[in-house]
C-alpha atoms as a PDB file:
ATOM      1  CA  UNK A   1      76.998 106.661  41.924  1.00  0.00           C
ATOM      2  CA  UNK A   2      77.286 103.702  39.627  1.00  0.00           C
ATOM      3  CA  UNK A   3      80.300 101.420  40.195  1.00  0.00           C
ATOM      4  CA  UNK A   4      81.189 101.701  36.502  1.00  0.00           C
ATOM      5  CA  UNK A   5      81.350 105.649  36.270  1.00  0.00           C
ATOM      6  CA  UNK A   6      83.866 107.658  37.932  1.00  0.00           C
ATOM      7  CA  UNK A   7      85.545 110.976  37.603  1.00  0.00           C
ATOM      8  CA  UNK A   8      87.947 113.033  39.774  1.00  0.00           C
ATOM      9  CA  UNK A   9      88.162 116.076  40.759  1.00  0.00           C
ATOM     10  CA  UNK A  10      91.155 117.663  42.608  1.00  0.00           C
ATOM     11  CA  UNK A  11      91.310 120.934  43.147  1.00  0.00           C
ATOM     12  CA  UNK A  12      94.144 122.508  44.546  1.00  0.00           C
ATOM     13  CA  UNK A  13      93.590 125.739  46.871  1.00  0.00           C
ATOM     14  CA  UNK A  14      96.192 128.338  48.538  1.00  0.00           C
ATOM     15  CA  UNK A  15      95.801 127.362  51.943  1.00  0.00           C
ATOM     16  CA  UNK A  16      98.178 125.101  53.698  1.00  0.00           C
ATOM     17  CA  UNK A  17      98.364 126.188  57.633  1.00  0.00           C
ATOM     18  CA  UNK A  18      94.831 127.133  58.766  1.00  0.00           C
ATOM     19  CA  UNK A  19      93.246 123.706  58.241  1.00  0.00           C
ATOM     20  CA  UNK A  20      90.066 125.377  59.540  1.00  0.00           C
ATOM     21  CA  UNK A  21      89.654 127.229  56.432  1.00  0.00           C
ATOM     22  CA  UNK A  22      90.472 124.377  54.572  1.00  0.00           C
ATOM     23  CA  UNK A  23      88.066 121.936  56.657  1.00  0.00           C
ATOM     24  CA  UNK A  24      85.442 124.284  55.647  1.00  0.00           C
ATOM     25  CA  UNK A  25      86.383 124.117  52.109  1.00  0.00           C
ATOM     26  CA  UNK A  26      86.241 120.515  52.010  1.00  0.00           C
ATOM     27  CA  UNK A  27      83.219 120.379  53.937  1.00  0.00           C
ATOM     28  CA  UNK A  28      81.706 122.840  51.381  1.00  0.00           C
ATOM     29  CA  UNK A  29      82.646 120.143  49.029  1.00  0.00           C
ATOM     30  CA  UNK A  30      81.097 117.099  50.624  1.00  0.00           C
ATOM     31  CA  UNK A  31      77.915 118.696  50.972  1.00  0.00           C
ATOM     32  CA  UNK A  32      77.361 118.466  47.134  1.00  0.00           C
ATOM     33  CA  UNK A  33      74.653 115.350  46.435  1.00  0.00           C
ATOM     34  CA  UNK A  34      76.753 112.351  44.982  1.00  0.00           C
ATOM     35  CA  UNK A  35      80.123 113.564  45.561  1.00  0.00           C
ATOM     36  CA  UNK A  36      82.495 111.259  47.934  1.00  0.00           C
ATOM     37  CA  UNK A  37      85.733 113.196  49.105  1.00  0.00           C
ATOM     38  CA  UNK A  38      88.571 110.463  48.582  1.00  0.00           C
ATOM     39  CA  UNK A  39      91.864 112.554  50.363  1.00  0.00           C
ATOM     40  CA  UNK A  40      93.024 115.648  51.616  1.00  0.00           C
ATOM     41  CA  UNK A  41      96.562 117.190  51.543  1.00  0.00           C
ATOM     42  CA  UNK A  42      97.753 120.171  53.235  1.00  0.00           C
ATOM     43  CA  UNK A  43     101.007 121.244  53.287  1.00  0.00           C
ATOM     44  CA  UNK A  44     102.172 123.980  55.081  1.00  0.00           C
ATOM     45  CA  UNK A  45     105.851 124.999  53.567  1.00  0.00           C
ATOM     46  CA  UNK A  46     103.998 124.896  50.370  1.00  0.00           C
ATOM     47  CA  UNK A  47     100.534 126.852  51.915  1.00  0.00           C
ATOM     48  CA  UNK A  48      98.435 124.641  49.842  1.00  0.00           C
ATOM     49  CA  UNK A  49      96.202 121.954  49.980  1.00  0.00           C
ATOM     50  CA  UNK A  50      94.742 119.213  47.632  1.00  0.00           C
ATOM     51  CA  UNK A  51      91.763 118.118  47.421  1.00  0.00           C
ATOM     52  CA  UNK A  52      90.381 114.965  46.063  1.00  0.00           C
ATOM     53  CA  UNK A  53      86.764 114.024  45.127  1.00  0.00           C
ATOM     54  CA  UNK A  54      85.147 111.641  42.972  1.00  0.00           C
ATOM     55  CA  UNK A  55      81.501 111.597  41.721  1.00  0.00           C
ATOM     56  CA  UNK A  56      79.349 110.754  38.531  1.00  0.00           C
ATOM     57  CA  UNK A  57      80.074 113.899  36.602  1.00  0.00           C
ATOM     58  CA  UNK A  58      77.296 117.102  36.959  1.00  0.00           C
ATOM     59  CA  UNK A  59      77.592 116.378  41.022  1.00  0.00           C
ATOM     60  CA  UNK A  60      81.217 117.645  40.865  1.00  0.00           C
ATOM     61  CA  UNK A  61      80.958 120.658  39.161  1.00  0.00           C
ATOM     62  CA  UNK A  62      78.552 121.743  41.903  1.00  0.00           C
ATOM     63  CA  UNK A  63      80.855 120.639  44.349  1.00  0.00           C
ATOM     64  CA  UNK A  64      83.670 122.722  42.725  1.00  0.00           C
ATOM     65  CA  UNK A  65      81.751 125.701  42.824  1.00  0.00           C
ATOM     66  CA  UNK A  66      81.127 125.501  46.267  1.00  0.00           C
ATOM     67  CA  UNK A  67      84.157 124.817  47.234  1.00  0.00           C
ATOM     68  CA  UNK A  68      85.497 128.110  45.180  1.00  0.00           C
ATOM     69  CA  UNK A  69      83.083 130.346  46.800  1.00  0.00           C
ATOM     70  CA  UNK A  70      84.416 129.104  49.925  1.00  0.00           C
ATOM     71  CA  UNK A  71      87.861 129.511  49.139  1.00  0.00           C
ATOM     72  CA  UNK A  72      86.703 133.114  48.042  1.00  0.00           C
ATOM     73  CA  UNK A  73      85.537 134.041  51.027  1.00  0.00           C
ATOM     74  CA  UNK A  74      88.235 132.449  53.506  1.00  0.00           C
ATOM     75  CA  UNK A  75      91.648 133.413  51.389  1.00  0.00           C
ATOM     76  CA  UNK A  76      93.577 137.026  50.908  1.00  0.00           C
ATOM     77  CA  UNK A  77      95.530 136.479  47.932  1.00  0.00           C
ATOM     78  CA  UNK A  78      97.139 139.290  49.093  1.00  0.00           C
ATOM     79  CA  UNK A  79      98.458 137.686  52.451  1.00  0.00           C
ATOM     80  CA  UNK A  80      99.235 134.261  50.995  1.00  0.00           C
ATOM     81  CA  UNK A  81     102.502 132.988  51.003  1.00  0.00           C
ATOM     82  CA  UNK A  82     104.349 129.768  49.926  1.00  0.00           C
ATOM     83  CA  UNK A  83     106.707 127.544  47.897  1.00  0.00           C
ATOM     84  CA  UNK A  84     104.083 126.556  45.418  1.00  0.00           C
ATOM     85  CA  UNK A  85     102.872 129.020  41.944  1.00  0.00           C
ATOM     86  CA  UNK A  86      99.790 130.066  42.635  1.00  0.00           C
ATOM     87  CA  UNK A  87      97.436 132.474  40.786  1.00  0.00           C
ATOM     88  CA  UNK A  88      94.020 131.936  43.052  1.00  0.00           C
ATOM     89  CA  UNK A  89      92.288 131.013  46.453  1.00  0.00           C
ATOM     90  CA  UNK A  90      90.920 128.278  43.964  1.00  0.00           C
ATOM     91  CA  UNK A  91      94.209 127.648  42.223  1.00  0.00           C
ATOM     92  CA  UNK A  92      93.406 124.396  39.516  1.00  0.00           C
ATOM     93  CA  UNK A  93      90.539 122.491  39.371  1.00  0.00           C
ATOM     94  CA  UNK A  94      90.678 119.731  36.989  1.00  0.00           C
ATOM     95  CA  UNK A  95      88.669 116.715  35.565  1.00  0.00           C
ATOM     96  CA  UNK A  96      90.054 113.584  35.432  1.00  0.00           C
ATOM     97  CA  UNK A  97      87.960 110.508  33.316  1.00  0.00           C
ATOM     98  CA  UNK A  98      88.586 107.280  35.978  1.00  0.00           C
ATOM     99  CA  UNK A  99      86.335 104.919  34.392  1.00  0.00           C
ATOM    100  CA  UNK A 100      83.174 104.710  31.893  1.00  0.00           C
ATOM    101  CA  UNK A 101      84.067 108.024  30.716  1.00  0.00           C
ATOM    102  CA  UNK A 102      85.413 109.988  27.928  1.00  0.00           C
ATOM    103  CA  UNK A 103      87.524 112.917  28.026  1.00  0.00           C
ATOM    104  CA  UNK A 104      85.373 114.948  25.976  1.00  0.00           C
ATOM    105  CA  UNK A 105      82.852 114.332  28.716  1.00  0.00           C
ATOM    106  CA  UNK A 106      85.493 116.029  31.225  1.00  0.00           C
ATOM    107  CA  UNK A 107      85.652 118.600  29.288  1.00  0.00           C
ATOM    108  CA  UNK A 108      82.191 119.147  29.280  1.00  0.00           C
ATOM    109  CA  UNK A 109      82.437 119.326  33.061  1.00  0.00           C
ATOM    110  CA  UNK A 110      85.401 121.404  33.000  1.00  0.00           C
ATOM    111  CA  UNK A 111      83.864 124.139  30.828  1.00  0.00           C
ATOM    112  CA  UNK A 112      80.654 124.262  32.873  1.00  0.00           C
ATOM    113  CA  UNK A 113      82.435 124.424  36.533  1.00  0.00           C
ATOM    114  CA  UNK A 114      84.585 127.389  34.759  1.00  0.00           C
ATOM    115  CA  UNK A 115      81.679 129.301  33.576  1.00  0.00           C
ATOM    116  CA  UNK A 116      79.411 129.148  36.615  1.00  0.00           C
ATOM    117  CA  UNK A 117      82.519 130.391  39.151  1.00  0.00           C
ATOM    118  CA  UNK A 118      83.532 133.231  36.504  1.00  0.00           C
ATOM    119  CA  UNK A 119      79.319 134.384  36.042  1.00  0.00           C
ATOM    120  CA  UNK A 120      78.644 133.011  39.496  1.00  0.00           C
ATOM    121  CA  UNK A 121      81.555 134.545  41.828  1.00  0.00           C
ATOM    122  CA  UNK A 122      83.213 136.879  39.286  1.00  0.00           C
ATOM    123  CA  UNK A 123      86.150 134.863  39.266  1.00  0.00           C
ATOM    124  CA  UNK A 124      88.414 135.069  36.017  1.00  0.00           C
ATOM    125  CA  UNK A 125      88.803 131.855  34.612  1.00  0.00           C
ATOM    126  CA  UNK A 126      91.062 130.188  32.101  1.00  0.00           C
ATOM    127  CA  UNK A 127      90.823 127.162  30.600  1.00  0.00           C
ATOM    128  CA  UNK A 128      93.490 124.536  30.328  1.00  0.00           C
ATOM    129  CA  UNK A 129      94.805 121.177  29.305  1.00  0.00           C
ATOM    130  CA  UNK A 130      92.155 118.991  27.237  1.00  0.00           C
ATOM    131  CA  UNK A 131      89.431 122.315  27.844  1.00  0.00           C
ATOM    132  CA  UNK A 132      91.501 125.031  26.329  1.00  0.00           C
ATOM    133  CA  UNK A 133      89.903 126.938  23.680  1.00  0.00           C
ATOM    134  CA  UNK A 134      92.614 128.452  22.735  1.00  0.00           C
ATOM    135  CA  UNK A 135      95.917 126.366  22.430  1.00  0.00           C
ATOM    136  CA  UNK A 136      98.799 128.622  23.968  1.00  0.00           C
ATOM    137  CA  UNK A 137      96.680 127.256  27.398  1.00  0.00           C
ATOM    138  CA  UNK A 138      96.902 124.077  27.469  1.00  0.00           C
ATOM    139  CA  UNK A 139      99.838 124.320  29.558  1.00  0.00           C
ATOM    140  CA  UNK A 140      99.091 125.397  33.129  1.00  0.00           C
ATOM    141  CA  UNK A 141     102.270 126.730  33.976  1.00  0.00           C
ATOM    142  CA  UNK A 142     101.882 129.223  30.720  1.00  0.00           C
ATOM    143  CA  UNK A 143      98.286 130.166  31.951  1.00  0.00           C
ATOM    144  CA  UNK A 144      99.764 130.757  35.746  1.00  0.00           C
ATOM    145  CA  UNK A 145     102.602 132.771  34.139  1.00  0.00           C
ATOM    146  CA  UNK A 146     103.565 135.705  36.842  1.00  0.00           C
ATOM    147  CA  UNK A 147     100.962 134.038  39.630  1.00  0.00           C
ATOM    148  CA  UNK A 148      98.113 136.232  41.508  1.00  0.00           C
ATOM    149  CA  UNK A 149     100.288 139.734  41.572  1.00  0.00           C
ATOM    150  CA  UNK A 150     101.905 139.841  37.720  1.00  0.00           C
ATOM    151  CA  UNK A 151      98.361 138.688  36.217  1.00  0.00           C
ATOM    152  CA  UNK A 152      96.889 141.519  38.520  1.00  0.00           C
ATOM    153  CA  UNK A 153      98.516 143.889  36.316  1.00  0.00           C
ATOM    154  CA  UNK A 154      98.087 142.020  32.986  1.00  0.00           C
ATOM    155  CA  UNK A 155      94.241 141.635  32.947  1.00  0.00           C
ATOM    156  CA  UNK A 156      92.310 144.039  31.286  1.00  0.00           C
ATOM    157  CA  UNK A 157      95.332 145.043  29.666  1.00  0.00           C
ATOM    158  CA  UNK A 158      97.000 142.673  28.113  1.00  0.00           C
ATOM    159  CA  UNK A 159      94.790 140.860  25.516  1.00  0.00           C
ATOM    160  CA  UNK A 160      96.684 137.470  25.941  1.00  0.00           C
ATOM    161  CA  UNK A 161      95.507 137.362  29.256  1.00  0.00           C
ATOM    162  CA  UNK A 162      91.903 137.700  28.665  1.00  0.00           C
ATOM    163  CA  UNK A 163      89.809 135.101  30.631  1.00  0.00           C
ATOM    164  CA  UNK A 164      87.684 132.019  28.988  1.00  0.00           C
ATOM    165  CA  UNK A 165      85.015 132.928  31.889  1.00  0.00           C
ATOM    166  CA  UNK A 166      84.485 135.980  33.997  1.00  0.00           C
ATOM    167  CA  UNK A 167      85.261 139.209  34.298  1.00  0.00           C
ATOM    168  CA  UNK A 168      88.413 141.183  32.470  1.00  0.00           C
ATOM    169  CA  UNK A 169      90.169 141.728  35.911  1.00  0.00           C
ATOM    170  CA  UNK A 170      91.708 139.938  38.908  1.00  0.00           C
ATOM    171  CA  UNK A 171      89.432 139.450  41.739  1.00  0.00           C
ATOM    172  CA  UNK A 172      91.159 141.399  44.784  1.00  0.00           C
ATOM    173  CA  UNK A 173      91.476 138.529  47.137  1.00  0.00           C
ATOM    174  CA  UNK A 174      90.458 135.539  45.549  1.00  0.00           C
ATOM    175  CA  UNK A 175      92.729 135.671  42.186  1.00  0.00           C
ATOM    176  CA  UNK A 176      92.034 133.680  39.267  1.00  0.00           C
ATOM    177  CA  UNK A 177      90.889 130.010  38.519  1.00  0.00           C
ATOM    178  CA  UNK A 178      92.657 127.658  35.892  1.00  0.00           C
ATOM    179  CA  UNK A 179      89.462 125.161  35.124  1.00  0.00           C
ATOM    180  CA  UNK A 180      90.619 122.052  32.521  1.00  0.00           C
ATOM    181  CA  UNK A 181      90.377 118.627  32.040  1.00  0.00           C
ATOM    182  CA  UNK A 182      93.330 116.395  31.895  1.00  0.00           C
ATOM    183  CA  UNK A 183      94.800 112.421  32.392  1.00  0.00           C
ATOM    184  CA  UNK A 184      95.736 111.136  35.571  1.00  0.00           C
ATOM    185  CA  UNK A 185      98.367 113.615  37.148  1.00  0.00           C
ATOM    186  CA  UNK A 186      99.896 112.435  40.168  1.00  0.00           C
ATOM    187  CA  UNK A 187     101.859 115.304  42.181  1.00  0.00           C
ATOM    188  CA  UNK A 188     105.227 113.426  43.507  1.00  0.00           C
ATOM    189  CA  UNK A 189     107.669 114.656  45.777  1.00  0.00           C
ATOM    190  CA  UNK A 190     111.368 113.288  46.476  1.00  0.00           C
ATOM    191  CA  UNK A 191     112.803 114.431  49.699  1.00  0.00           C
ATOM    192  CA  UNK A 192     116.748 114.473  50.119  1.00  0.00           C
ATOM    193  CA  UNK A 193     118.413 113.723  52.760  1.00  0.00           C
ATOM    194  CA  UNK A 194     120.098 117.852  52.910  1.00  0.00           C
ATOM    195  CA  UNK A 195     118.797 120.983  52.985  1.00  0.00           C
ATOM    196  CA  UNK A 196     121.029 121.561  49.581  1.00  0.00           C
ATOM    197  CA  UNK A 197     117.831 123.538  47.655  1.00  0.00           C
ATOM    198  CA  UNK A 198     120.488 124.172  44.835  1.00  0.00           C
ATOM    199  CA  UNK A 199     120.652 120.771  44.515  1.00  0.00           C
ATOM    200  CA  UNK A 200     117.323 119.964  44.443  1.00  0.00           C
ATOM    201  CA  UNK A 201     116.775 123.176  42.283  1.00  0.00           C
ATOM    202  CA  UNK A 202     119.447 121.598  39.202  1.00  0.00           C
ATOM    203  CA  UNK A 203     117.910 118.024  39.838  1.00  0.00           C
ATOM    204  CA  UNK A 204     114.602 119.238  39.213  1.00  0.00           C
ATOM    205  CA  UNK A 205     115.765 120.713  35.602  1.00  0.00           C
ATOM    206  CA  UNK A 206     117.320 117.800  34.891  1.00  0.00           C
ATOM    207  CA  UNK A 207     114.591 115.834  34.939  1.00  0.00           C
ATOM    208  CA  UNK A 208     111.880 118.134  33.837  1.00  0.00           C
ATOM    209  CA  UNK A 209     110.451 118.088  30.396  1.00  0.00           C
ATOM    210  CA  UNK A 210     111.091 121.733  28.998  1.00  0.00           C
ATOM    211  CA  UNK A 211     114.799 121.495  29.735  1.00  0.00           C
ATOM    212  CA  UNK A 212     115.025 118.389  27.912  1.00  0.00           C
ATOM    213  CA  UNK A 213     114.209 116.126  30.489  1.00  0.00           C
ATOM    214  CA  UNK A 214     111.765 113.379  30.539  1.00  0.00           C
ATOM    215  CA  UNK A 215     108.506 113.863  28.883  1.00  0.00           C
ATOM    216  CA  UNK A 216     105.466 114.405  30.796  1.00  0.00           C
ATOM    217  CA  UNK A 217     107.160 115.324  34.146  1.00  0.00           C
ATOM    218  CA  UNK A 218     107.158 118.978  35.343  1.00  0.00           C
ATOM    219  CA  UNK A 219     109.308 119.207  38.480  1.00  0.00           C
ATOM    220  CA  UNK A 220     110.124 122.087  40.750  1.00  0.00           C
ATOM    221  CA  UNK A 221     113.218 122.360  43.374  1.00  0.00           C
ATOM    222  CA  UNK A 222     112.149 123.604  46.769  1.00  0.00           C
ATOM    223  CA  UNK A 223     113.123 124.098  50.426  1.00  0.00           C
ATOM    224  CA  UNK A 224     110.896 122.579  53.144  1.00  0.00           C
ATOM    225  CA  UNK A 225     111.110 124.876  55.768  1.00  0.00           C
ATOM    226  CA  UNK A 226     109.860 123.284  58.211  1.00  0.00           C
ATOM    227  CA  UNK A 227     111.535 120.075  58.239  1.00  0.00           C
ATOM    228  CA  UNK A 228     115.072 121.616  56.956  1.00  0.00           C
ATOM    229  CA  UNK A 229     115.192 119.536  53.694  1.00  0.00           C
ATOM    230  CA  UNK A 230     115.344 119.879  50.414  1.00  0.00           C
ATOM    231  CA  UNK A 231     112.183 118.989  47.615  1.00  0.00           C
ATOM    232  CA  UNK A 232     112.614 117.834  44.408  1.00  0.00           C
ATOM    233  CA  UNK A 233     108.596 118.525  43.437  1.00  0.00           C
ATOM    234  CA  UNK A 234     106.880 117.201  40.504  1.00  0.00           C
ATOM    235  CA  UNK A 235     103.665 116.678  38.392  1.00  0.00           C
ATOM    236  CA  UNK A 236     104.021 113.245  36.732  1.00  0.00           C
ATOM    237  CA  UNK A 237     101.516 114.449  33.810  1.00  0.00           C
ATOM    238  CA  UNK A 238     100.816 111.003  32.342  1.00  0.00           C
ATOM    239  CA  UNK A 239     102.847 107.993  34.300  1.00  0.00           C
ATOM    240  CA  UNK A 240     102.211 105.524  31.533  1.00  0.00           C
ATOM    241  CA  UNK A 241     105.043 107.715  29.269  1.00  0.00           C
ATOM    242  CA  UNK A 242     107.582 108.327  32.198  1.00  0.00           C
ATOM    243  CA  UNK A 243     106.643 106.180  35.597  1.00  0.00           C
ATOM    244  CA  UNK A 244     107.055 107.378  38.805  1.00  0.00           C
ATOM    245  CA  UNK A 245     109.838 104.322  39.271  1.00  0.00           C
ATOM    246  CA  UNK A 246     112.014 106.195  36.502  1.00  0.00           C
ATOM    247  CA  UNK A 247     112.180 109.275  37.722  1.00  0.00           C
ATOM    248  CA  UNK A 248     113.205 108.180  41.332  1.00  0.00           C
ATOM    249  CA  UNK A 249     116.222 106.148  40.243  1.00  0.00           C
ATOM    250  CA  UNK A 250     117.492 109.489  37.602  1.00  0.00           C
ATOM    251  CA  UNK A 251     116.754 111.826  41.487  1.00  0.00           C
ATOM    252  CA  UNK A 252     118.638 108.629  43.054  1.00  0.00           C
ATOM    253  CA  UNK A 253     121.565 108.752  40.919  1.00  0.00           C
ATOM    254  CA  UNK A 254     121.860 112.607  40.008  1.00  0.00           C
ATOM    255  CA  UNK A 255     121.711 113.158  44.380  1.00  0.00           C
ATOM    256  CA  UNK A 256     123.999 110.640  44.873  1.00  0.00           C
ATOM    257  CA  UNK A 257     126.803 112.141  42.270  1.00  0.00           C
ATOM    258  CA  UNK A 258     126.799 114.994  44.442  1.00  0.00           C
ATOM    259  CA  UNK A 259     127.439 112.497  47.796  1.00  0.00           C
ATOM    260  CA  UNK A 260     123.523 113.024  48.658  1.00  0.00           C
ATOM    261  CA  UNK A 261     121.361 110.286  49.201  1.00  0.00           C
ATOM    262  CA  UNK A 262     116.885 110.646  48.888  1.00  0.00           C
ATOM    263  CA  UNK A 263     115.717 110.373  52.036  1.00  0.00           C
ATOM    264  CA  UNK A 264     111.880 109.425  50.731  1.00  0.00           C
ATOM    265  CA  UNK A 265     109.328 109.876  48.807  1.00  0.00           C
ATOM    266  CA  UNK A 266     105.694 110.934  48.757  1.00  0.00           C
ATOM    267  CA  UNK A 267     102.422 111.006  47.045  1.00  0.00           C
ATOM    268  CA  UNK A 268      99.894 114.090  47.595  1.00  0.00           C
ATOM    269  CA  UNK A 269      96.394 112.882  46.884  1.00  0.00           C
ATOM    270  CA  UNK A 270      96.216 109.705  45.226  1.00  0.00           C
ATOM    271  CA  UNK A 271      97.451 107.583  42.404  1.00  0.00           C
ATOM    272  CA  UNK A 272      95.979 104.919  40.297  1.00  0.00           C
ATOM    273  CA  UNK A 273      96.690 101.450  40.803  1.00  0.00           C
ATOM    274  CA  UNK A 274      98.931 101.135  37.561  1.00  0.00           C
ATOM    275  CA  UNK A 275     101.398 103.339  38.294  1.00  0.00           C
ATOM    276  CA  UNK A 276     102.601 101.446  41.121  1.00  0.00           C
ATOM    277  CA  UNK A 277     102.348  98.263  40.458  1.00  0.00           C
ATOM    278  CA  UNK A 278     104.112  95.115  42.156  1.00  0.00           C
ATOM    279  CA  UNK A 279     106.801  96.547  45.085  1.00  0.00           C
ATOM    280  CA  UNK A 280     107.466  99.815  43.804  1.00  0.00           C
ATOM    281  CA  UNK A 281     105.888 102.019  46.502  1.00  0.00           C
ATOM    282  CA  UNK A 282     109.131  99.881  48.058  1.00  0.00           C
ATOM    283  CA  UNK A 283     111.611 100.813  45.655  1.00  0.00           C
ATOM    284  CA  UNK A 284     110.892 104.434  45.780  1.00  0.00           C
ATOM    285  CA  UNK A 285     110.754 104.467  49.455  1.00  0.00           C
ATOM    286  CA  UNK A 286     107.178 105.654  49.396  1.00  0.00           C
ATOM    287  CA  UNK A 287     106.308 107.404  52.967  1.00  0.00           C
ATOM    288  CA  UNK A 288     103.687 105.350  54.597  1.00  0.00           C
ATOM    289  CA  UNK A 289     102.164 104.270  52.028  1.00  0.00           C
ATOM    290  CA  UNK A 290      98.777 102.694  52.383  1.00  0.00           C
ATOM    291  CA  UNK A 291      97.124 101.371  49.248  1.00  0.00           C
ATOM    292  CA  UNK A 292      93.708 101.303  50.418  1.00  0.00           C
ATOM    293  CA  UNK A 293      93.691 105.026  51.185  1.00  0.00           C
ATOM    294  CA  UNK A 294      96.088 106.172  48.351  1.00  0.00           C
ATOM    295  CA  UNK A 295      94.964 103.906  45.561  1.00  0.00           C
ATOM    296  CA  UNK A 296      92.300 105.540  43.703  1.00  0.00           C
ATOM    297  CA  UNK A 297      90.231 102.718  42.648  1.00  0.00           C
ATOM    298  CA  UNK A 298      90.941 101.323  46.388  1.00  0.00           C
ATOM    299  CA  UNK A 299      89.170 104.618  47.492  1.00  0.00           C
ATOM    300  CA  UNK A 300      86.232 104.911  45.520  1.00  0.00           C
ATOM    301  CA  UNK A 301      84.951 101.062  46.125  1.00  0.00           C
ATOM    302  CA  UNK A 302      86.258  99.833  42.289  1.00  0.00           C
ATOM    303  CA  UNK A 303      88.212  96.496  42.560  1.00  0.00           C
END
């Protein structure tokens, strides 16, 4: 792929504990000519994983079609669960321009990876972000409103609900697909030092944009299971308006006014080099951090 072009891909799918199924669905991925799988995430108290690739353009939606009919025929909607919203097998797949390319070029993408998995693998699909055709989507957590089991019973009913792509009804194990195109998101999580999920749960609409918050973050409160702390989990939806350096010290300060302290912090998938710049991956006490795996440009062979 030439040096100069570059877009992501990420797709998130509901499958966080049987990394078989989700090696398969990111070897599904790889196998797609041009396509160079950057990072994988799985995480199992949130039974998802995240997956990101990075190609020339037409070479990813390939890849994201494969890697949908995989995650059709390995996931049971109907025995998933998890921390994290989730509407489909294939949960989100979005765009992302990295370099020497437009958004309206993602969008492109966007609207041709959503209309081969709805006419390919009769798949509902909805568009979202910068590919919404109709503007009440562009938010993804409007279009994943009532996940896999309340848009079960809204499809082919409910004429809001109608999908961009594919067919008028849920698929009966794999769900539905949000396909869109969108800026750099980078999903950030602050762990705290307690298992206090209230805590983390009033943090998390403190911060948050829709409660009047800071702008461009969408965060989520959440109890990790597994390692008996609490998750203040967010989508930093464009880190040039609020930085990932902000919202740490506001969790930092609102945690410690209720004698709680964060205990770390972590990326899933990657982040541009931008957003941390100088020694912030310090400052936020960044788990093992390693720029030249986490850093997209790093990744992908740009300098």
């Amino acid at each position: 792929m030439p040096s100069q072009t570059l877009v992501e891909c990420v797709p998130n799918f509901s499958e966080g504990r049987r990394l078989e199924v989700v090696d398969r669905i990111v070897a599904a991925g790889a196998g797609a000519p041009g396509v160079q799988v950057l990072d994988r995430t799985s995480d199992a108290s949130h039974n998802r994983s995240v997956i990101t690739l990075v190609g020339s353009g037409d070479d990813l939606v390939e890849a994201a079609v494969r890697m949908a009919r995989t995650a059709a025929e390995l996931i049971d909607l109907r025995e998933h669960t998890g921390e994290h919203p989730r509407m489909g097998a294939t949960d989100v797949v979005p765009f992302v321009p990295v370099a020497g390319v437009t958004m309206p070029r993602c969008v492109e993408l966007a609207r041709a990876a959503g209309k081969r998995i709805g006419d390919e693998l009769g798949i509902p699909v909805f568009l979202y972000e910068a590919a919404a055709i109709r503007p009440e989507r562009k938010n993804l957590a409007d279009v994943r409103q009532g996940q896999f089991e309340g848009l079960r019973e809204r499809i082919g009913s409910d004429p809001t609900r109608v999908p961009d792509y594919g067919p008028a009804r849920i698929h009966p194990t794999a769900g539905a697909t949000a396909v869109g195109a969108r800026k750099f998101l980078i999903a950030y999580n602050v762990n705290l030092a307690s298992n206090d999920v209230k805590l983390a749960k009033r943090i998390a609409r403190s911060i948050r944009e829709k409660d009047g918050g800071f702008k461009c973050v969408k965060a989520m409160g959440f109890q990790l299971a597994d390692r008996d702390l609490a998750q203040v989990s967010m989508n930093m939806t464009d880190y040039e308006t609020t930085s990932l350096p902000t919202v740490y010290e506001a969790i930092e300060r609102l945690a410690r006014e209720a004698g709680v302290e964060p205990l770390e912090s972590e990326l899933v998938g990657l982040a541009p080099a931008a957003a941390l710049p100088g020694d912030a991956a310090r400052r936020i006490k960044l788990r093992d951090f390693d720029p030249e795996r986490q850093i997209v440009e790093r990744r992908a062979g740009l300098r």
